[in-house]
PDB file of N, CA and C in Angstrom:
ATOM      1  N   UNK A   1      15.088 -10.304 -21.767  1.00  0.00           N
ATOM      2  CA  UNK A   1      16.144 -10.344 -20.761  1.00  0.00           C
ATOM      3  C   UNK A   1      15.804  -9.373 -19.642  1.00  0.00           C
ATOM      4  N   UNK A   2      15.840  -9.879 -18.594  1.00  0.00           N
ATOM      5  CA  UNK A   2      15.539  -9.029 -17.247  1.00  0.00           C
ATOM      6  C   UNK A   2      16.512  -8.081 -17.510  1.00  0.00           C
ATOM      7  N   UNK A   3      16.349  -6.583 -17.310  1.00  0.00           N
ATOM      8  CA  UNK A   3      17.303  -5.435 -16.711  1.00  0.00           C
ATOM      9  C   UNK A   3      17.775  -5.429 -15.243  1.00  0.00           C
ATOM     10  N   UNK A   4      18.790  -4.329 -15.575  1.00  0.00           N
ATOM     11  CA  UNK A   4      19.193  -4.254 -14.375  1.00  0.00           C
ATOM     12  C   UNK A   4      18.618  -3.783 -12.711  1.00  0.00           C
ATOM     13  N   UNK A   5      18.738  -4.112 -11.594  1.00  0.00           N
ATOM     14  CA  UNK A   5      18.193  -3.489 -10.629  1.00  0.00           C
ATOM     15  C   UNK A   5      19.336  -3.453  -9.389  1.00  0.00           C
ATOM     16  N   UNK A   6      18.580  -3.117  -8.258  1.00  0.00           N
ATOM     17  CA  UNK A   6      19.134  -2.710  -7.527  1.00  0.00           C
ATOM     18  C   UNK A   6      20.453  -3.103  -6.604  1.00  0.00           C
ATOM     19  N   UNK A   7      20.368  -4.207  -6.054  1.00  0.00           N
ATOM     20  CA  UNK A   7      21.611  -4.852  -5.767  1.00  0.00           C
ATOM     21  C   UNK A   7      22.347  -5.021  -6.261  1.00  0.00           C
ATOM     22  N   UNK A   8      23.837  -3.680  -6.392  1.00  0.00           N
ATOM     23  CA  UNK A   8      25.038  -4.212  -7.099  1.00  0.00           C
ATOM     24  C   UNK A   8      25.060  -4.403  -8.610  1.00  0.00           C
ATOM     25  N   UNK A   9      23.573  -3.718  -9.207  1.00  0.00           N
ATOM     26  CA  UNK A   9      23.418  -3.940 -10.628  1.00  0.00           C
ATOM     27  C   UNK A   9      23.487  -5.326 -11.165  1.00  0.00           C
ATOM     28  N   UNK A  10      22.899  -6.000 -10.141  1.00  0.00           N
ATOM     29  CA  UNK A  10      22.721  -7.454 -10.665  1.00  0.00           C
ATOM     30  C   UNK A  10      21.410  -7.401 -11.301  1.00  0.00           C
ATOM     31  N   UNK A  11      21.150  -8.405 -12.031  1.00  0.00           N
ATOM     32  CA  UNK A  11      19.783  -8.917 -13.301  1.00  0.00           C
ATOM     33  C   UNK A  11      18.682  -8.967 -11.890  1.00  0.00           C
ATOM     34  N   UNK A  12      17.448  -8.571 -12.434  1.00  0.00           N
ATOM     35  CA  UNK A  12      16.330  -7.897 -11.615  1.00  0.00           C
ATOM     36  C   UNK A  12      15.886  -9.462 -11.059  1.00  0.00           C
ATOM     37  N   UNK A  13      15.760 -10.728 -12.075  1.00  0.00           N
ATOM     38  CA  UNK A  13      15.327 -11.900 -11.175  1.00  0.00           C
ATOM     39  C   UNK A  13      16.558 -12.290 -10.023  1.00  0.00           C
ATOM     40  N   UNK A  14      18.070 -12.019 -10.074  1.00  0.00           N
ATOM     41  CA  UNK A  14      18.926 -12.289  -9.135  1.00  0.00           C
ATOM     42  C   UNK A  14      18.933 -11.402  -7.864  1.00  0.00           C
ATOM     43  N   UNK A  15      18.489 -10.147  -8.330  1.00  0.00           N
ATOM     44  CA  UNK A  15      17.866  -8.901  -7.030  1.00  0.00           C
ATOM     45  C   UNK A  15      16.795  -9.627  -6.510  1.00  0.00           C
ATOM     46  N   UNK A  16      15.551 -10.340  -6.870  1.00  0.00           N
ATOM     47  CA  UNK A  16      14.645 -10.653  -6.678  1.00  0.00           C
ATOM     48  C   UNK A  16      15.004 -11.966  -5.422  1.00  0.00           C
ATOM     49  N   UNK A  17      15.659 -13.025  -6.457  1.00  0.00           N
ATOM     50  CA  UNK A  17      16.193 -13.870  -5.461  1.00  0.00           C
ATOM     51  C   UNK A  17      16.682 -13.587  -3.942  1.00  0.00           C
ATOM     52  N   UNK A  18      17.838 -12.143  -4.208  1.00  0.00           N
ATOM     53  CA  UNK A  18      18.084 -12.018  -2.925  1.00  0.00           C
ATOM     54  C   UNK A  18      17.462 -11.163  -2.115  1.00  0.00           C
ATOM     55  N   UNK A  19      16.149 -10.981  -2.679  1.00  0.00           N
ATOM     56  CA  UNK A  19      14.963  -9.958  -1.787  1.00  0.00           C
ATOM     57  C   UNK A  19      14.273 -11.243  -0.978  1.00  0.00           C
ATOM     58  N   UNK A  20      14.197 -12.166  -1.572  1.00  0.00           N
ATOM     59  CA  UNK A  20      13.426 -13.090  -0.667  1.00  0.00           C
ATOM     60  C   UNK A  20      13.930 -13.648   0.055  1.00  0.00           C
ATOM     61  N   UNK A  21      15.245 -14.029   0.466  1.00  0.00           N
ATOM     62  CA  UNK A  21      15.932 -14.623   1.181  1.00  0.00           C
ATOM     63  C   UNK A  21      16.219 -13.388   2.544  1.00  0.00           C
ATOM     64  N   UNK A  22      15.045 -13.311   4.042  1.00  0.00           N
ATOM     65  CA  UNK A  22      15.584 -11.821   4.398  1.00  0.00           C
ATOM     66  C   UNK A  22      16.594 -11.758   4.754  1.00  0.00           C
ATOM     67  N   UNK A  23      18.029 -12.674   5.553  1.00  0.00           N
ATOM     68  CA  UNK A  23      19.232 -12.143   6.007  1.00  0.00           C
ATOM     69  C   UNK A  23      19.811 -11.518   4.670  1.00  0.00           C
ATOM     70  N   UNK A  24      19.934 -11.757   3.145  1.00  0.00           N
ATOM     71  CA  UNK A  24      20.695 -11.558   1.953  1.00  0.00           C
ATOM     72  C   UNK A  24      20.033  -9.952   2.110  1.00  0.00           C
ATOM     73  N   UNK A  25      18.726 -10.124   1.893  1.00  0.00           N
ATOM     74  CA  UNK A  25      17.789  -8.625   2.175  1.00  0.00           C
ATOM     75  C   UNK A  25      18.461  -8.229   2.961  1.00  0.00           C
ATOM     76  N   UNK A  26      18.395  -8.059   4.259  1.00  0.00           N
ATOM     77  CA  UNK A  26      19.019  -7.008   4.764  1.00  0.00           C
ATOM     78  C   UNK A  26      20.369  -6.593   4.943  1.00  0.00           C
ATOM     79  N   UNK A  27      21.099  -7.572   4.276  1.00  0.00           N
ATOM     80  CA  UNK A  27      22.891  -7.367   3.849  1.00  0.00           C
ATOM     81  C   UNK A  27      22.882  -6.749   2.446  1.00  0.00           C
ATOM     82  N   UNK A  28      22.248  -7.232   1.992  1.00  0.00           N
ATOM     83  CA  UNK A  28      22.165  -6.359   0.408  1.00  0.00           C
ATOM     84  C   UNK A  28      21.575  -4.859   0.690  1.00  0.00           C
ATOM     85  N   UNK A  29      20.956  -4.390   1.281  1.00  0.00           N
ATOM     86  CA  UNK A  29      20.044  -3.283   1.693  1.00  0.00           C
ATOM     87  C   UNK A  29      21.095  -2.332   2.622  1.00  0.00           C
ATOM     88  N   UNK A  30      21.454  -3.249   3.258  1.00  0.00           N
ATOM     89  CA  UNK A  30      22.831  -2.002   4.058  1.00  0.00           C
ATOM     90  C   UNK A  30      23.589  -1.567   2.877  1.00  0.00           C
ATOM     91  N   UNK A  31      24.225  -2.751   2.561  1.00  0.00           N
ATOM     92  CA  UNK A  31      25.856  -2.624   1.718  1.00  0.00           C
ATOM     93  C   UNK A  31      25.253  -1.637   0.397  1.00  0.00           C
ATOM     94  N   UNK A  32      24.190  -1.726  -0.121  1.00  0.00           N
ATOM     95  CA  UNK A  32      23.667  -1.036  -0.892  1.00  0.00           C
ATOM     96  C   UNK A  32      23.569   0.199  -0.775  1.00  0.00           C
ATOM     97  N   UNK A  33      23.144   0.886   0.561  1.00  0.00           N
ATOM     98  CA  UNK A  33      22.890   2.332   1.075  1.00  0.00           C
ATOM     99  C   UNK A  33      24.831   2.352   0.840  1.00  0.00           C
ATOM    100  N   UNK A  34      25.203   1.828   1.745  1.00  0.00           N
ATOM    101  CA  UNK A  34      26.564   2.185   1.974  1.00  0.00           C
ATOM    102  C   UNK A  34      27.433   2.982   0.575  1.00  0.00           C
ATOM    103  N   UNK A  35      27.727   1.734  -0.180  1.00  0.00           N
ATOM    104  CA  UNK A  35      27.616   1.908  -1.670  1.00  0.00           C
ATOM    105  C   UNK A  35      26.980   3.409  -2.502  1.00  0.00           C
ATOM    106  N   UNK A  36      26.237   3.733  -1.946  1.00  0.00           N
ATOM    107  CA  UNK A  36      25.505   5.176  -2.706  1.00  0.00           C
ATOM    108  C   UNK A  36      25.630   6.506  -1.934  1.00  0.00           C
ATOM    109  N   UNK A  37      26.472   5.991  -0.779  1.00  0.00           N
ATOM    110  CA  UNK A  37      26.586   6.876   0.027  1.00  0.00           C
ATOM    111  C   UNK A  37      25.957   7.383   1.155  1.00  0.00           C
ATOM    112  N   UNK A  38      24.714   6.762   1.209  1.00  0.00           N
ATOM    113  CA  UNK A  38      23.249   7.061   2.141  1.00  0.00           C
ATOM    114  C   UNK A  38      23.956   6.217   3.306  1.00  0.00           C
ATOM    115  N   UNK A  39      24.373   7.017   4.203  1.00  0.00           N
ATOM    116  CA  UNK A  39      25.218   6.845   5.435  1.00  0.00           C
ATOM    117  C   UNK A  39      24.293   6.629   6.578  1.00  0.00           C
ATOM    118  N   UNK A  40      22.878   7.810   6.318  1.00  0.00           N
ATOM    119  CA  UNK A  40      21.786   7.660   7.550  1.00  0.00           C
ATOM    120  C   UNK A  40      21.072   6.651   6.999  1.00  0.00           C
ATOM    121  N   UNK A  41      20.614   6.432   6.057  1.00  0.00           N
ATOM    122  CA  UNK A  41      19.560   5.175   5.489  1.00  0.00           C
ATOM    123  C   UNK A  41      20.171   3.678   5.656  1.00  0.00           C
ATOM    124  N   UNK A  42      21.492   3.785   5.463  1.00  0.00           N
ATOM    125  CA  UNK A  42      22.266   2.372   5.908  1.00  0.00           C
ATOM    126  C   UNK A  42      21.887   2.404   7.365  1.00  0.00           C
ATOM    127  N   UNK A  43      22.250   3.167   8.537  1.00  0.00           N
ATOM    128  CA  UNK A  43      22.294   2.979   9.581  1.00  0.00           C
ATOM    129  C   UNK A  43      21.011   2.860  10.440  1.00  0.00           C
ATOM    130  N   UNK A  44      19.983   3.359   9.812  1.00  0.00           N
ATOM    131  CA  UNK A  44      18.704   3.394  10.195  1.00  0.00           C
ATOM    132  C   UNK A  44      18.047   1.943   9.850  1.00  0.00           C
ATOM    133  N   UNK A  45      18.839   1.037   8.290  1.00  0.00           N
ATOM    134  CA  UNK A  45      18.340  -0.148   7.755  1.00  0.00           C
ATOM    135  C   UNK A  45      19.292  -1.224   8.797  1.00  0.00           C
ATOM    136  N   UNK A  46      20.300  -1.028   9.594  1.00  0.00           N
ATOM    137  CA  UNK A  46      21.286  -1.580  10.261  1.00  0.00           C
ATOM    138  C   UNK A  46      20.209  -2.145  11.160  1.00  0.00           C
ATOM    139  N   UNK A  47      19.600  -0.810  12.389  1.00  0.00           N
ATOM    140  CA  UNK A  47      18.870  -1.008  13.899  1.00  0.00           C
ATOM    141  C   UNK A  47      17.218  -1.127  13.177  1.00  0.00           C
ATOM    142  N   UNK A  48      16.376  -0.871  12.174  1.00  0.00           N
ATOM    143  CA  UNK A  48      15.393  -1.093  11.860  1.00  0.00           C
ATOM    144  C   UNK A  48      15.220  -1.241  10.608  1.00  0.00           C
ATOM    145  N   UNK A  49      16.209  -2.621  10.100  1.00  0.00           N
ATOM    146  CA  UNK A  49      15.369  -3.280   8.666  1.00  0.00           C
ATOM    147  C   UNK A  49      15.252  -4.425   9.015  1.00  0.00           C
ATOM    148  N   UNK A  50      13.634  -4.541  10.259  1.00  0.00           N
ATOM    149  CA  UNK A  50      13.822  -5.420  10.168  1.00  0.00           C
ATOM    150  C   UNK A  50      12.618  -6.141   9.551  1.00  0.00           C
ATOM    151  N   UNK A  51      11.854  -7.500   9.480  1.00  0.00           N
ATOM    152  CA  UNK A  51      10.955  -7.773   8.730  1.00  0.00           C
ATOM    153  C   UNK A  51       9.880  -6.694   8.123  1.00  0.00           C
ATOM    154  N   UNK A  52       9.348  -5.349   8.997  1.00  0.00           N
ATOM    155  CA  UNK A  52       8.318  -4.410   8.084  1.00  0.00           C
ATOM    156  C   UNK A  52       9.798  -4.190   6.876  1.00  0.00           C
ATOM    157  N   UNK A  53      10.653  -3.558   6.777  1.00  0.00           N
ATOM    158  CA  UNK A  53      11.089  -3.290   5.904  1.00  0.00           C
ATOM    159  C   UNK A  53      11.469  -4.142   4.597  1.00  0.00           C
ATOM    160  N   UNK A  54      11.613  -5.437   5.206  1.00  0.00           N
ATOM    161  CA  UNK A  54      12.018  -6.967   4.099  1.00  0.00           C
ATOM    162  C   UNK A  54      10.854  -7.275   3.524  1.00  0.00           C
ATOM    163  N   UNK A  55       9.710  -6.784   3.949  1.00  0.00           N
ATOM    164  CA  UNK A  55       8.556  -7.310   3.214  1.00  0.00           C
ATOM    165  C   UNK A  55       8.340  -6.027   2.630  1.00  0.00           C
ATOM    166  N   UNK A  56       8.230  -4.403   2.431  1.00  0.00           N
ATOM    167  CA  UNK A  56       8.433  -3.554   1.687  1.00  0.00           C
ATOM    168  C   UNK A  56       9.158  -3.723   0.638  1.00  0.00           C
ATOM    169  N   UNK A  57      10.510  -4.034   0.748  1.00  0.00           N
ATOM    170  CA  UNK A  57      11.616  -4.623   0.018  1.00  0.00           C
ATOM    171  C   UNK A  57      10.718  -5.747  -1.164  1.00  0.00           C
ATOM    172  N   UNK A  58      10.561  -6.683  -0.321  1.00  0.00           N
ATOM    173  CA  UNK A  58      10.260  -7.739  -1.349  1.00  0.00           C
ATOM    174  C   UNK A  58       8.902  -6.991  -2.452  1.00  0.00           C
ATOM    175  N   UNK A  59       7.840  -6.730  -1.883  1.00  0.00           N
ATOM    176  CA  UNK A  59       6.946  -6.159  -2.834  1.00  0.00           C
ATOM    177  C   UNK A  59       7.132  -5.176  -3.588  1.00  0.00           C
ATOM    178  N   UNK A  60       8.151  -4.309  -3.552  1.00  0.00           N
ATOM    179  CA  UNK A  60       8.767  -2.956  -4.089  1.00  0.00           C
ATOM    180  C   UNK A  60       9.537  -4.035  -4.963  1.00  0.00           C
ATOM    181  N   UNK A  61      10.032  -4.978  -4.719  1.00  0.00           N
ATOM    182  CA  UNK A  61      11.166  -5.951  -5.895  1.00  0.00           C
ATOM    183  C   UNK A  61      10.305  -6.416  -6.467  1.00  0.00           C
ATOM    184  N   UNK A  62       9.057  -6.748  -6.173  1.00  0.00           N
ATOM    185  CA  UNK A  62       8.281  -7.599  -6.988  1.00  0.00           C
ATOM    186  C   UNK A  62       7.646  -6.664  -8.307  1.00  0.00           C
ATOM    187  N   UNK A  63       7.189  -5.428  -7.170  1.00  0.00           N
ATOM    188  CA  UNK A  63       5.875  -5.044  -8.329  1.00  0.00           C
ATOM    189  C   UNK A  63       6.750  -3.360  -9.345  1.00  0.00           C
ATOM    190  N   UNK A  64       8.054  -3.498  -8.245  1.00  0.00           N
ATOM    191  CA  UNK A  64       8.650  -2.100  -9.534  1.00  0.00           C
ATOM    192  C   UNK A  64       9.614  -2.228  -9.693  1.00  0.00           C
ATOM    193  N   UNK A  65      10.695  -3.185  -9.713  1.00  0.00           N
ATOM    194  CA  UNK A  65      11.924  -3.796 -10.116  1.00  0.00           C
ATOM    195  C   UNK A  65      12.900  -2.986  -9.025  1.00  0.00           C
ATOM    196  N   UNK A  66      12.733  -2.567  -7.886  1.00  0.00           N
ATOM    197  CA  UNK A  66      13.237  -1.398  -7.456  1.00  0.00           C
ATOM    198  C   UNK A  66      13.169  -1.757  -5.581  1.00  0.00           C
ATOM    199  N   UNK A  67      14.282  -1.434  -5.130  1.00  0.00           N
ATOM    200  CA  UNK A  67      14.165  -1.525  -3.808  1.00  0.00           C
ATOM    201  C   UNK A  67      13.318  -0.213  -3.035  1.00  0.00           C
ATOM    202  N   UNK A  68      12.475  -0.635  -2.105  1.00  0.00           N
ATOM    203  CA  UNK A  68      12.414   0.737  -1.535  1.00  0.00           C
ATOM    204  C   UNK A  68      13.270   1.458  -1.177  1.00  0.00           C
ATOM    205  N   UNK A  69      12.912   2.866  -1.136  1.00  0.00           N
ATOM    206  CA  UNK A  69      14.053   3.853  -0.700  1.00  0.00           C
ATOM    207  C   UNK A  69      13.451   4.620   0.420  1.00  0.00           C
ATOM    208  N   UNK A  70      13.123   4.302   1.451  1.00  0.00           N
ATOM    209  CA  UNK A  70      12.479   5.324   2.774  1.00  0.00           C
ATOM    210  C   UNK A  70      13.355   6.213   3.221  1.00  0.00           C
ATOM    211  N   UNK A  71      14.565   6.683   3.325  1.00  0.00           N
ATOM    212  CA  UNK A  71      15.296   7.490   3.222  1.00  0.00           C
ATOM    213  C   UNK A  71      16.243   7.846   2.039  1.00  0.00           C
ATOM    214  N   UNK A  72      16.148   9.013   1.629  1.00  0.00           N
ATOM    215  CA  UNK A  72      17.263   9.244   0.234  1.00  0.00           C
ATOM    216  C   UNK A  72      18.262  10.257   0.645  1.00  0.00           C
ATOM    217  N   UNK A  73      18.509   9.710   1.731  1.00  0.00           N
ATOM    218  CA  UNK A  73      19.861  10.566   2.500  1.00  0.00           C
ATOM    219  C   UNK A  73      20.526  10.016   2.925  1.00  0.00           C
TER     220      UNK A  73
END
């Protein structure tokens, strides 16, 4: 059984799903910062998440079950 990951603690192939889809990516990736509190990392993923970061995203979902985190503030 897939574990849990990053979006909302959904199952790591349903994170996966919505890593590849980029508008879900980058709505999941805000609401996510938001969610943890990372107020500058949401707002920085708002004006620049845009494809370099969705394709970080996706390979960080692929190869470590895990969204990138380029800011942890």
């Amino acid at each position: 059984m897939a574990g849990k990951s990053d979006y909302f603690g959904l199952d790591w192939i349903v994170s996966l799903i919505l890593a590849i889809i980029p508008i879900t990516a980058w709505v999941c990736g805000v609401v996510t910062r938001f969610q943890e509190g990372k107020i500058v990392a949401a707002i920085v993923r708002v004006f620049f998440g845009g494809w370099i970061l969705w394709v970080v995203d996706l390979i960080f979902m692929i190869t470590q079950k895990h969204i990138f985190r380029l800011l942890n503030i």
